[in-house]
C-alpha atoms as a PDB file:
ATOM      1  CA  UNK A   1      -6.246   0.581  15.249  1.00  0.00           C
ATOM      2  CA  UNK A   2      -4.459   1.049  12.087  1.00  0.00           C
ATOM      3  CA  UNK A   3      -5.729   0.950   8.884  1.00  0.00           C
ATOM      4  CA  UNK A   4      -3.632  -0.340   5.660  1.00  0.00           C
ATOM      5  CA  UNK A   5      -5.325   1.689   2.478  1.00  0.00           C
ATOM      6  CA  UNK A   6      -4.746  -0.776  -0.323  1.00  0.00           C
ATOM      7  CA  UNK A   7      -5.276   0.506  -4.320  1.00  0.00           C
ATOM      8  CA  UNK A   8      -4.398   0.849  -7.380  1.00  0.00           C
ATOM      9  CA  UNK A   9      -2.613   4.200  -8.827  1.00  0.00           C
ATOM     10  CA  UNK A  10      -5.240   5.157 -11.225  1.00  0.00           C
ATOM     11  CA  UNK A  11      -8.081   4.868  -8.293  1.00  0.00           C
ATOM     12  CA  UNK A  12      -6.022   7.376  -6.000  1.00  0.00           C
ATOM     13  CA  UNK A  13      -8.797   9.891  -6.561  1.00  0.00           C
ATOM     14  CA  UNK A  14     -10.929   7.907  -4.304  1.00  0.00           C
ATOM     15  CA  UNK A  15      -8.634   6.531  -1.975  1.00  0.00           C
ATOM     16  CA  UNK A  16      -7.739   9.737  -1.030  1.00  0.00           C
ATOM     17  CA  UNK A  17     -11.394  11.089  -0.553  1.00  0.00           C
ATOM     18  CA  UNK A  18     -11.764   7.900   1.543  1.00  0.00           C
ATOM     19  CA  UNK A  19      -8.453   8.701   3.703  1.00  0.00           C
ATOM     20  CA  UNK A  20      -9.662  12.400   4.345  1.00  0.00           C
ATOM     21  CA  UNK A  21     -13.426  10.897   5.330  1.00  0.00           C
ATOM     22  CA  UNK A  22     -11.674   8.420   7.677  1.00  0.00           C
ATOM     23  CA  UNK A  23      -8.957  10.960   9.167  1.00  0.00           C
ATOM     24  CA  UNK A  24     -12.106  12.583  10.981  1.00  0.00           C
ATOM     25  CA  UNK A  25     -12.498   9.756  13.035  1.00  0.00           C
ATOM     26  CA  UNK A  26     -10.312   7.589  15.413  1.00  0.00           C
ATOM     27  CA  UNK A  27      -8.392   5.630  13.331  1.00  0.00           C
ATOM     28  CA  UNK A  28      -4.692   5.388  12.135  1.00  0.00           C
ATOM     29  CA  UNK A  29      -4.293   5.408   8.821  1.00  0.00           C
ATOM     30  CA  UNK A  30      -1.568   3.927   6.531  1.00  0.00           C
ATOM     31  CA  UNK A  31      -1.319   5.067   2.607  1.00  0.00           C
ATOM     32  CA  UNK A  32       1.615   5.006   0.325  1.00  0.00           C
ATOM     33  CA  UNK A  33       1.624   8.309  -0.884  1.00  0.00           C
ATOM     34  CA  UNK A  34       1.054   9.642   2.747  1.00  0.00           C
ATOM     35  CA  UNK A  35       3.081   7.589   4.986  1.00  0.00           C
ATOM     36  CA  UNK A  36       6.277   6.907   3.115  1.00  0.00           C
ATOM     37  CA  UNK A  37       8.815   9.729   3.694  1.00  0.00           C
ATOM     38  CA  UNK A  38      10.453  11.175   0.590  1.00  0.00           C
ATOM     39  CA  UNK A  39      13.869   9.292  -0.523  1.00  0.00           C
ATOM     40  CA  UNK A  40      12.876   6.230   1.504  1.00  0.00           C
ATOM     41  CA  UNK A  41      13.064   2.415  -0.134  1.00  0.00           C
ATOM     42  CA  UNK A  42       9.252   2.185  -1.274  1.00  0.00           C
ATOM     43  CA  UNK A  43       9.303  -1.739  -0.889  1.00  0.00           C
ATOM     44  CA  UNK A  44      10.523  -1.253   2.558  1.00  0.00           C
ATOM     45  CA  UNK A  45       8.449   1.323   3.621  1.00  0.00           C
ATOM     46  CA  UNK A  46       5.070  -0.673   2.397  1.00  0.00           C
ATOM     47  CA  UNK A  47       6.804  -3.531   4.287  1.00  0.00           C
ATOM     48  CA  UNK A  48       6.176  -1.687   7.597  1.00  0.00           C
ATOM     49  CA  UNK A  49       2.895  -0.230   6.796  1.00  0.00           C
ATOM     50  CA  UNK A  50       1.312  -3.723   6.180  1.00  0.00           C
ATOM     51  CA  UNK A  51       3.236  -5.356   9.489  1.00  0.00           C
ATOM     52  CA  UNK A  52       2.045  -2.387  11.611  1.00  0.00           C
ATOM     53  CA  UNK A  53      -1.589  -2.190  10.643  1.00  0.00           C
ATOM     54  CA  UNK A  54      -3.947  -4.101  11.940  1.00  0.00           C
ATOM     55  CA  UNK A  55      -6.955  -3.545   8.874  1.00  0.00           C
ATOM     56  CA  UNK A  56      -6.269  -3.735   6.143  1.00  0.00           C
ATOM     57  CA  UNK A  57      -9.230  -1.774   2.930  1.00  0.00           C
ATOM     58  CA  UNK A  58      -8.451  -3.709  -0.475  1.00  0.00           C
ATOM     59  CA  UNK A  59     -10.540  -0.308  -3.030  1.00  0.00           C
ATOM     60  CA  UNK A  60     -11.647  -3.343  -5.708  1.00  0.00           C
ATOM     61  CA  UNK A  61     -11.949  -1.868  -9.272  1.00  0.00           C
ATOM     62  CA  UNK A  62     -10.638  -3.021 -12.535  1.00  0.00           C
ATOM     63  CA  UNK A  63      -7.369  -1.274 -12.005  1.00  0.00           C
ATOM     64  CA  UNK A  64      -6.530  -2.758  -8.804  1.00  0.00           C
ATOM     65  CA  UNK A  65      -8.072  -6.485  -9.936  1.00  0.00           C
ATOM     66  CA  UNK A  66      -5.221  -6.419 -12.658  1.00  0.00           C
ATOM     67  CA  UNK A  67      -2.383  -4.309 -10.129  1.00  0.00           C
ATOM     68  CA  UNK A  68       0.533  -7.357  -9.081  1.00  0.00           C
ATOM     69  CA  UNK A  69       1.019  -4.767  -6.161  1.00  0.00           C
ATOM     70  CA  UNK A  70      -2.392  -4.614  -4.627  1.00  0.00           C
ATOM     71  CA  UNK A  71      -2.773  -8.593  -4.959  1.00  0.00           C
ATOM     72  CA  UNK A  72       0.418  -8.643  -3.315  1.00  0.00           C
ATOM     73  CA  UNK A  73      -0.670  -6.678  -0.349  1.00  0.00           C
ATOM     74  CA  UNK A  74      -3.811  -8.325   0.399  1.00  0.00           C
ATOM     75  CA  UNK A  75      -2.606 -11.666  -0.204  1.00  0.00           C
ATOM     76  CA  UNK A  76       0.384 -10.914   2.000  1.00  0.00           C
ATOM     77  CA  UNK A  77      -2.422  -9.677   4.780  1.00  0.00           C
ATOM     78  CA  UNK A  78      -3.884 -12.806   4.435  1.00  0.00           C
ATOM     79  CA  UNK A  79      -0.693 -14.867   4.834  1.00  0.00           C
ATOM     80  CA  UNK A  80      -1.007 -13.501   8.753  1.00  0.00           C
ATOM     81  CA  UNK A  81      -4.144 -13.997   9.087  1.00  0.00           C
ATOM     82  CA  UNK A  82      -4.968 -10.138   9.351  1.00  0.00           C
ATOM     83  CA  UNK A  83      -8.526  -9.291   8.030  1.00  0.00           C
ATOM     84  CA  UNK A  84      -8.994  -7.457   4.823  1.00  0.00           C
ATOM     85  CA  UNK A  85     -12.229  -5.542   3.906  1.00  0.00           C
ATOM     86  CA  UNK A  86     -12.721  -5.154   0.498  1.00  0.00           C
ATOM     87  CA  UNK A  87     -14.693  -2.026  -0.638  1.00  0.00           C
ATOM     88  CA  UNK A  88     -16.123  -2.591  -4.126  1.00  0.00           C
ATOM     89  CA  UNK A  89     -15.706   1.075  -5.627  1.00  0.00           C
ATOM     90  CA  UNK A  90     -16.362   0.270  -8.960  1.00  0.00           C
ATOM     91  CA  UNK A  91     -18.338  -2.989 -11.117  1.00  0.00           C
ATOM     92  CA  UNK A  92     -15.496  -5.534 -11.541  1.00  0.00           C
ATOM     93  CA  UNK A  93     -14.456  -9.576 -11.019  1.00  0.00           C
ATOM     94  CA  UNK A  94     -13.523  -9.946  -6.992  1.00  0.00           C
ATOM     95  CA  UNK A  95     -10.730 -11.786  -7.118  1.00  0.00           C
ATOM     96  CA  UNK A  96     -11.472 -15.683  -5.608  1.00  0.00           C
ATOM     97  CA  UNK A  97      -9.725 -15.825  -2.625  1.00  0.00           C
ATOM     98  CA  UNK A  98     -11.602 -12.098  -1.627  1.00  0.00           C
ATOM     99  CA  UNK A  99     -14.764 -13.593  -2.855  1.00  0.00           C
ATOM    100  CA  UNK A 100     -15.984 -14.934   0.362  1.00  0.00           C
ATOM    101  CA  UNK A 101     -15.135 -12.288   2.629  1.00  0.00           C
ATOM    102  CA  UNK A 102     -17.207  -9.442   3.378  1.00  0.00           C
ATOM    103  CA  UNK A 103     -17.297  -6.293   1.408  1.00  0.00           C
ATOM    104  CA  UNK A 104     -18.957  -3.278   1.133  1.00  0.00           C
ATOM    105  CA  UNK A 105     -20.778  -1.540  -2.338  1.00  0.00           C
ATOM    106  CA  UNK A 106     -19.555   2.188  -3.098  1.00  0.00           C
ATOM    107  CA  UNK A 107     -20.623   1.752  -6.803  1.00  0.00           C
ATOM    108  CA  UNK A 108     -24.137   3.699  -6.125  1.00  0.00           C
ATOM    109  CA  UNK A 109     -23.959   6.100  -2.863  1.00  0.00           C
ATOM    110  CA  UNK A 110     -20.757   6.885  -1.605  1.00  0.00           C
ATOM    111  CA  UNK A 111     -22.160   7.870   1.380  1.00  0.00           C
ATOM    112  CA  UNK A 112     -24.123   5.391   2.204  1.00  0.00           C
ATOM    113  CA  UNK A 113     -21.192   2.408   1.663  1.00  0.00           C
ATOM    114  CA  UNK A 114     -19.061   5.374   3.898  1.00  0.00           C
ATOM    115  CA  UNK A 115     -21.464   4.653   7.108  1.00  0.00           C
ATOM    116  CA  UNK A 116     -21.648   0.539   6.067  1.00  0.00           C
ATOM    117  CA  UNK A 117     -17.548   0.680   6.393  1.00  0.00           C
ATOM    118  CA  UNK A 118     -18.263   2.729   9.958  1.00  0.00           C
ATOM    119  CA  UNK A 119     -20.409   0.011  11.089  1.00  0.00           C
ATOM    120  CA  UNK A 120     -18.365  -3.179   9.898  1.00  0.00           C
ATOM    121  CA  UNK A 121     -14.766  -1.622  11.573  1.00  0.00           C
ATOM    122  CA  UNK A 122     -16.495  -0.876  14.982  1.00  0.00           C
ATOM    123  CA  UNK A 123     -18.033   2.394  14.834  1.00  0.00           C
ATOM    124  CA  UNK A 124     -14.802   4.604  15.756  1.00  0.00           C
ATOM    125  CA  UNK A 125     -15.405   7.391  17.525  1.00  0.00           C
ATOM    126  CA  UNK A 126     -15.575  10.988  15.868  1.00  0.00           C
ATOM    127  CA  UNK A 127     -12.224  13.172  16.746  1.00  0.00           C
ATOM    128  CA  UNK A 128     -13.238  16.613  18.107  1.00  0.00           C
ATOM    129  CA  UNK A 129     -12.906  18.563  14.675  1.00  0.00           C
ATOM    130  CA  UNK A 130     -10.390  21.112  16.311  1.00  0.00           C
ATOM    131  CA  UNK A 131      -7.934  18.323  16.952  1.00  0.00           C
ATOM    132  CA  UNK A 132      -5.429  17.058  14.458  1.00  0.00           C
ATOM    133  CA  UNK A 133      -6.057  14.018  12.452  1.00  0.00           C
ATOM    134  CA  UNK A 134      -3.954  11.215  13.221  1.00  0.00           C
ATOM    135  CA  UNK A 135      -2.627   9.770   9.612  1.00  0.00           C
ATOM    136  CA  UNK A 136       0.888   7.721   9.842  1.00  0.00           C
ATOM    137  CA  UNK A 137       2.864   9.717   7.569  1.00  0.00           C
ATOM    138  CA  UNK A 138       5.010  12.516   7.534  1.00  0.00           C
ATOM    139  CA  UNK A 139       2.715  15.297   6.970  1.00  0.00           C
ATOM    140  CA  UNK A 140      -0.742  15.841   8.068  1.00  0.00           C
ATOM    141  CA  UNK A 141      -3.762  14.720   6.110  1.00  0.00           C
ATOM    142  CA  UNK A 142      -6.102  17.143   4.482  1.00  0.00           C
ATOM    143  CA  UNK A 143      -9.365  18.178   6.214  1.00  0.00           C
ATOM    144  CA  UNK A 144     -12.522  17.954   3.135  1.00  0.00           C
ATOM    145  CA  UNK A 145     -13.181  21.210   1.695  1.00  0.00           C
ATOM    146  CA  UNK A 146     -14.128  24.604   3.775  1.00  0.00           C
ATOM    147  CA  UNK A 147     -16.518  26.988   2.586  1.00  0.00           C
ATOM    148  CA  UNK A 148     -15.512  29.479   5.383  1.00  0.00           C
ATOM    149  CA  UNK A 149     -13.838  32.379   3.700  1.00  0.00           C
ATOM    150  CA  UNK A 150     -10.525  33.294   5.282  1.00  0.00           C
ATOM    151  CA  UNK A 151      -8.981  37.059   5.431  1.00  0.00           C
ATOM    152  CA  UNK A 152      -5.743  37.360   3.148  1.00  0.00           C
ATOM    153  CA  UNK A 153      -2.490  37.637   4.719  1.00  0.00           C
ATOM    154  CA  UNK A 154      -0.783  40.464   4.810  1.00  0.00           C
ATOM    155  CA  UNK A 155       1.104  40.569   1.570  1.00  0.00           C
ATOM    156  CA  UNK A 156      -1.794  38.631   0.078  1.00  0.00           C
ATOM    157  CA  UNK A 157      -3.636  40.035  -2.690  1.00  0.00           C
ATOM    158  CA  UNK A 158      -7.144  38.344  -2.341  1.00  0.00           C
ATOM    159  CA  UNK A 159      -9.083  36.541  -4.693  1.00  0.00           C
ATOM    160  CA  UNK A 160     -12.497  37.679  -5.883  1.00  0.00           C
ATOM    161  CA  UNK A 161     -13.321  35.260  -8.612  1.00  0.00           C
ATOM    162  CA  UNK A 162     -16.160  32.846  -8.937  1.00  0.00           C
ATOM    163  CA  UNK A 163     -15.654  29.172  -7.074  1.00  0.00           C
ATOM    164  CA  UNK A 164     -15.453  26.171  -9.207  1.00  0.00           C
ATOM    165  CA  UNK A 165     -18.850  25.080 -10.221  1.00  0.00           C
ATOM    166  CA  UNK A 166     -18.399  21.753  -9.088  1.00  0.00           C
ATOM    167  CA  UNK A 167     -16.969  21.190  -4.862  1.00  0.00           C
ATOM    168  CA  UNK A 168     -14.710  18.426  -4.232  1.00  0.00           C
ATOM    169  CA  UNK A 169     -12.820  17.081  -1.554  1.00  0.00           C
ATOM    170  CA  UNK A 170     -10.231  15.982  -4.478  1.00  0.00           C
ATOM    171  CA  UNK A 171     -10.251  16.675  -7.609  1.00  0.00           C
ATOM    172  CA  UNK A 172      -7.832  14.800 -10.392  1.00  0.00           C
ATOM    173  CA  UNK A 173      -6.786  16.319 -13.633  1.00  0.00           C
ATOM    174  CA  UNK A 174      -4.488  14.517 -16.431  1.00  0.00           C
ATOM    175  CA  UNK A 175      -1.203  16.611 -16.894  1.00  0.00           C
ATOM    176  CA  UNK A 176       2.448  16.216 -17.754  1.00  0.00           C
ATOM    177  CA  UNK A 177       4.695  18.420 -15.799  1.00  0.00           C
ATOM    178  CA  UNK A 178       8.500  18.937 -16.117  1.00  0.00           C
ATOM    179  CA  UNK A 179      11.447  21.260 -14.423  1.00  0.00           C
ATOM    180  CA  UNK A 180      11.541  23.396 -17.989  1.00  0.00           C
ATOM    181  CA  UNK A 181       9.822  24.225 -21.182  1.00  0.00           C
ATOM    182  CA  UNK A 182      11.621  24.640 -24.048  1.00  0.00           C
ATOM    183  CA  UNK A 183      10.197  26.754 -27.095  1.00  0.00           C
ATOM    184  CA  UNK A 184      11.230  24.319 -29.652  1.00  0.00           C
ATOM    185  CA  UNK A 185      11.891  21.165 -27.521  1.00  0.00           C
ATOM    186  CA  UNK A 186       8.593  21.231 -25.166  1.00  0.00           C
ATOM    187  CA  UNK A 187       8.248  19.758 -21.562  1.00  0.00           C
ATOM    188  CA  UNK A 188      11.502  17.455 -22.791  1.00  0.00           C
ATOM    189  CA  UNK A 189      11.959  14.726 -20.526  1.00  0.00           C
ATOM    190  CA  UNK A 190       8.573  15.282 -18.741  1.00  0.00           C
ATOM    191  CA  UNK A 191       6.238  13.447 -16.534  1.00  0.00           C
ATOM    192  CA  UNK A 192       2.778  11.753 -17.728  1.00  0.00           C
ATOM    193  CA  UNK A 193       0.541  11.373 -14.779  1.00  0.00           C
ATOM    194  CA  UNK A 194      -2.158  13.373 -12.892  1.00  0.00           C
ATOM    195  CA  UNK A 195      -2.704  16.645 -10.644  1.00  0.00           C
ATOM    196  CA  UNK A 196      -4.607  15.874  -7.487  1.00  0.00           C
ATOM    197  CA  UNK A 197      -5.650  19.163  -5.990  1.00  0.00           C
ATOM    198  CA  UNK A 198      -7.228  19.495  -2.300  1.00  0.00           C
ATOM    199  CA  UNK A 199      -7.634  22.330   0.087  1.00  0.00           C
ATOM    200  CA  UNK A 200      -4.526  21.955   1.324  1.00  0.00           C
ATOM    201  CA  UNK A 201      -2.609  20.698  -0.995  1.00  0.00           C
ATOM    202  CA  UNK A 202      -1.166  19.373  -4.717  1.00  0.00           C
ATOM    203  CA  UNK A 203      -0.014  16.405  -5.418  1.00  0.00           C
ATOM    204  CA  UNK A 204       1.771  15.205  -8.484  1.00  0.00           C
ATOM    205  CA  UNK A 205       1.125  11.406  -9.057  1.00  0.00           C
ATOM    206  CA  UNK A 206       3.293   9.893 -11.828  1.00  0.00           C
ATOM    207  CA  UNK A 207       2.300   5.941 -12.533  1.00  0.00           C
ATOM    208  CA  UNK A 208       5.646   5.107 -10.430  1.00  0.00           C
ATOM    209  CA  UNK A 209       7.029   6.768  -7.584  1.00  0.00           C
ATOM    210  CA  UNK A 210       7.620   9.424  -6.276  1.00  0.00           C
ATOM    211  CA  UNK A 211       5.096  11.855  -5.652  1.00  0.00           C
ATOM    212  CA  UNK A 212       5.752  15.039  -5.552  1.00  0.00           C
ATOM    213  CA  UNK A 213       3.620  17.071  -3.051  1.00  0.00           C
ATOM    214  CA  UNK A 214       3.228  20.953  -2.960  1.00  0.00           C
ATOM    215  CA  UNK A 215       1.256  22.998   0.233  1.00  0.00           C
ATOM    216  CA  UNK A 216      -0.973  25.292  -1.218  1.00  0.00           C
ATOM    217  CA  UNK A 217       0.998  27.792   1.400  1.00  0.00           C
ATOM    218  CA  UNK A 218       3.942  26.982  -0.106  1.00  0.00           C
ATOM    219  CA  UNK A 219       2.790  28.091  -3.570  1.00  0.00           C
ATOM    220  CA  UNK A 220       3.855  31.604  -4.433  1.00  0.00           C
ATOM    221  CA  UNK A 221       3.005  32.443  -8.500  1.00  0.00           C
ATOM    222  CA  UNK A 222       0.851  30.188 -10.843  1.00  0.00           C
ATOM    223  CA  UNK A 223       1.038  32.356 -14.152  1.00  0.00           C
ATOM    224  CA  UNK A 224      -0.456  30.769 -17.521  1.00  0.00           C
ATOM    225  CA  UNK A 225       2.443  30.662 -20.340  1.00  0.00           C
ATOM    226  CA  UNK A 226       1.936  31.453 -24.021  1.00  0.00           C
ATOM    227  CA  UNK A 227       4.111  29.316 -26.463  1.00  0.00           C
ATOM    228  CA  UNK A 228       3.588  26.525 -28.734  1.00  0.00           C
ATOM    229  CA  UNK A 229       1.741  24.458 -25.949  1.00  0.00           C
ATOM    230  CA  UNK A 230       0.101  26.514 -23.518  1.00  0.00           C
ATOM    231  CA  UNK A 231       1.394  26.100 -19.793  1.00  0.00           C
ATOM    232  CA  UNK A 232       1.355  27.127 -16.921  1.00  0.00           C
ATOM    233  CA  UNK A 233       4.679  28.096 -14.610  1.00  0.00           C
ATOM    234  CA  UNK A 234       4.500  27.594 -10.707  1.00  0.00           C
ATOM    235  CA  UNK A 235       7.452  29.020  -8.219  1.00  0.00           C
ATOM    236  CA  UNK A 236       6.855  27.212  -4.562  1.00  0.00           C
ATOM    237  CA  UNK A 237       8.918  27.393  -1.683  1.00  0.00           C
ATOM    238  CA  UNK A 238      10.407  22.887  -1.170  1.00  0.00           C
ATOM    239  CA  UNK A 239      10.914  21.269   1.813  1.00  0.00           C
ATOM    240  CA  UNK A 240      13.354  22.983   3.051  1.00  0.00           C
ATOM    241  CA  UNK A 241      12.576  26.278   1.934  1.00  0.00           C
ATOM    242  CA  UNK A 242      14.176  26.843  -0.898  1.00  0.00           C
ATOM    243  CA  UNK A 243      12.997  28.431  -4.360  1.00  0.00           C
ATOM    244  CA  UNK A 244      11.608  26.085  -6.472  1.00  0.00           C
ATOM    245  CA  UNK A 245       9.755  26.079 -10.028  1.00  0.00           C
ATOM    246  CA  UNK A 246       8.034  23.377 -12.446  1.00  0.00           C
ATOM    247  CA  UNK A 247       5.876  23.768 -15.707  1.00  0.00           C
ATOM    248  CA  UNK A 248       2.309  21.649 -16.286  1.00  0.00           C
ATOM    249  CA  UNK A 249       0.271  21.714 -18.509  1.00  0.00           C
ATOM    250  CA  UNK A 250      -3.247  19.489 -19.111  1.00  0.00           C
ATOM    251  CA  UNK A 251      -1.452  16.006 -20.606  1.00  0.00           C
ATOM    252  CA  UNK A 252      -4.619  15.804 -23.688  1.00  0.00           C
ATOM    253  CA  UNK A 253      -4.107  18.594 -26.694  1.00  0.00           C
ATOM    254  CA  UNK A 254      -7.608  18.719 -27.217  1.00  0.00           C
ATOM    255  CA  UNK A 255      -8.439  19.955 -23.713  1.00  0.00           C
ATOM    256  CA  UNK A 256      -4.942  21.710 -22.801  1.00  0.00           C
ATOM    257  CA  UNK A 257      -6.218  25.276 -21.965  1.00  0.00           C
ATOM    258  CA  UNK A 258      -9.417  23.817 -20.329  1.00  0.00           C
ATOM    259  CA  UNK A 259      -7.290  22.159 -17.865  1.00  0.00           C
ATOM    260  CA  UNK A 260      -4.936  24.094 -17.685  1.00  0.00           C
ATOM    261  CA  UNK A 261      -7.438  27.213 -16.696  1.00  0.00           C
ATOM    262  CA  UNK A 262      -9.377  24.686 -14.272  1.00  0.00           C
ATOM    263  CA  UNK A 263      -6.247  24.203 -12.200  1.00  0.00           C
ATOM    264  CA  UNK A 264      -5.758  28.098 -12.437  1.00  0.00           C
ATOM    265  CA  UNK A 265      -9.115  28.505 -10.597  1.00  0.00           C
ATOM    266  CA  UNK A 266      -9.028  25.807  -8.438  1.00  0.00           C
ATOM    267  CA  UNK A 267      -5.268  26.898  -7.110  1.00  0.00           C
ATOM    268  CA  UNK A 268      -6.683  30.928  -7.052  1.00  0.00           C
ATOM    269  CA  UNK A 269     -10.452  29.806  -4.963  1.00  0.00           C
ATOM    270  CA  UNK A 270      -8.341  27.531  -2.419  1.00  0.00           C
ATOM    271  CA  UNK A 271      -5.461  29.925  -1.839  1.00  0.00           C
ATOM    272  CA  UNK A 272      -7.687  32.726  -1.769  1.00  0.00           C
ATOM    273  CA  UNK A 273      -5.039  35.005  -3.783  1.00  0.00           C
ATOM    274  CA  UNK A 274      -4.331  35.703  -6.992  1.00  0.00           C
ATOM    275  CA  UNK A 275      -1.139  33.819  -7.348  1.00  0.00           C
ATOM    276  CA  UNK A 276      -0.120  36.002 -10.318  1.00  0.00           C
END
């Protein structure tokens, strides 16, 4: 069975907690920022998704209430008389024609409405955790968070500062990120969006396509820069394998180098180096 992951942009925090949770299990799973290969028609691609899925999870919240995109996937679900589960993950209006159907509360314990959704698509079975998760896209979803400590590489310096205080399977941050920074002229020409950082890797989520996605193996320096607006500088190897480089930096003034530090040691605990 496949299963369509319908939200809204600013709620991609917790549909991608809810893709990883559901990747550990036998399922299929379609998501925009997962399944849509870079430089392909968006419309098109979302076109497929919804025809080749067979479930289709409507994440209700004000954002995706007042999103022309999500109502246009669900209604377009209903059209074919596919069935559409809507998950209620935060206190908003369900729209009428979802009204009557089923859904399932995430508002109070996350893991509790987790084990209702089990139960109401059929209790899939649980993959063998050495196996790799089936997600229809082009790269493999991310496993939730290990504590297991891994040995550097060789080549690797290793990390010996503190965790993050706080453990998440995802965790969002508010940035604006850009190929340059200019002394005078700033991130000119940047990107307002946010930083979603997992174990295995970073993803850079502007309000419209595309995303840009980064393996944490891929990363090869993360160094804070001192100028007019703190930022930080990151060198990666792309795609292809090529050099590549961007500046970020946290997207509020008043919180710049608190962000800007948390992504340090978030980037430094899951690598396990020191990325300077």
């Amino acid at each position: 069975m496949q299963v369509f992951i319908s939200y809204a942009r600013a709620d991609s925090a917790f549909a991608l907690r809810l893709a990883e949770d559901l990747s550990e299990y036998d399922l299929t799973l379609w998501m925009d920022v997962r399944s849509i290969p870079k430089g392909a028609n968006w419309d098109n691609e979302v076109q497929k998704g919804l025809d080749s899925s067979d479930l289709m999870l409507v994440l209700l919240s004000p954002n995706s209430v007042n999103s022309q995109n999500v109502a246009d996937e669900w209604s377009y679900f209903i059209e074919k008389n596919k069935p559409v589960l809507p998950l209620l993950i935060a206190p908003t209006e369900v729209p009428f024609r979802l009204s009557r159907r089923q859904r399932i509360d995430f508002t109070t314990d996350y893991e509790v409405g987790f084990r209702e959704l089990l139960r109401a698509i059929g209790s899939p079975a649980r993959l063998d955790p050495d196996r790799t998760e089936r997600l229809a896209r082009p790269k493999p979803l991310l496993r939730p968070f290990e504590r297991a400590e891994s040995a550097p590489q060789r080549g690797q310096a290793a990390f010996s500062g503190r965790p993050p205080t706080v453990e998440l399977s995802v965790r969002a941050l508010p940035v604006v990120w850009a190929a340059r920074y200019h002394w005078w002229n700033g991130m000119r020409g940047g990107a307002l969006g946010e930083v979603l950082i997992n174990p295995r890797e970073m993803l850079l989520v502007p309000p419209t396509e595309p995303v840009i996605s980064i393996p944490l193996s891929n990363l090869i320096t993360v160094k804070a820069q001192r100028a007019l607006d703190p930022h930080l500088r990151l060198t990666y190897y792309g795609a292809q394998g090529q050099f590549q480089s961007l500046v970020m930096m946290g997207a509020t003034r008043a919180r710049r180098r608190a962000i800007n530090q948390e992504i340090v040691n978030l980037l430094k605990w899951l690598t396990k180096r020191s990325l300077e």
